[in-house]
Protein backbone atom coordinates (compact mmCIF):
# COMPACT_ATOMS: atom_id res chain seq x y z
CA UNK A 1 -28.76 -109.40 -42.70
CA UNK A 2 -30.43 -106.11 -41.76
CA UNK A 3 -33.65 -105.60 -40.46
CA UNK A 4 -35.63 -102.38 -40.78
CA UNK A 5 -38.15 -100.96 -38.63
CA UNK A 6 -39.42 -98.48 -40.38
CA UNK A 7 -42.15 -99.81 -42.51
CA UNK A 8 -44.94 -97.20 -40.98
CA UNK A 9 -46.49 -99.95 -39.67
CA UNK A 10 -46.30 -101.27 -36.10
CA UNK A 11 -44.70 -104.61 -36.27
CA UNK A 12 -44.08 -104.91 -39.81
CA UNK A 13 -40.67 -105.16 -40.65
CA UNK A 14 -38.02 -105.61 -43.86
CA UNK A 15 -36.00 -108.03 -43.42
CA UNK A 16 -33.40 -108.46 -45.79
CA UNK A 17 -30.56 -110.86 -46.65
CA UNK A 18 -27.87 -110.53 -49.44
CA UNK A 19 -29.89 -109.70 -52.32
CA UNK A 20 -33.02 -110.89 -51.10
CA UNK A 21 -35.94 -108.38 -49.31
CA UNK A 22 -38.96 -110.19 -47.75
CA UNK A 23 -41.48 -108.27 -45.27
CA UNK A 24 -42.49 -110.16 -41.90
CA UNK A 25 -45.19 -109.59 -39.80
CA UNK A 26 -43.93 -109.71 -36.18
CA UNK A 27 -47.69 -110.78 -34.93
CA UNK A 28 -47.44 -114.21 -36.54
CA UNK A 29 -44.53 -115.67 -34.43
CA UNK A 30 -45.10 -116.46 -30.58
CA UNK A 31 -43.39 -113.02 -29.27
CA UNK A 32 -44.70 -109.57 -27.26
CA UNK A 33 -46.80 -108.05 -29.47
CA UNK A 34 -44.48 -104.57 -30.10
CA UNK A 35 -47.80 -102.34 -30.83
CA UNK A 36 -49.15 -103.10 -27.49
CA UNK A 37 -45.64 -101.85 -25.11
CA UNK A 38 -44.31 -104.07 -22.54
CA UNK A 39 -46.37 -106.98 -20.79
CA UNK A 40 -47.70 -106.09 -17.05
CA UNK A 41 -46.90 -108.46 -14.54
């Protein structure tokens, strides 16, 4: 499986597996947001 960042859009990646090539949005799974840098505490 490889995954590539660079789409040209922030937190859209390619994911793909064997023959198979699907894009994900990161923004729709419970994780940091990557366009917005690292949570402040």
């Amino acid at each position: 499986m490889t995954i590539n960042y660079n789409t040209g859009q922030c937190g859209i990646v390619q994911v793909t597996f064997g023959n198979t090539t699907t894009t994900v949005n990161l923004a729709n799974f419970n994780a940091p947001n990557p366009c917005q840098g690292a949570p402040r505490i």
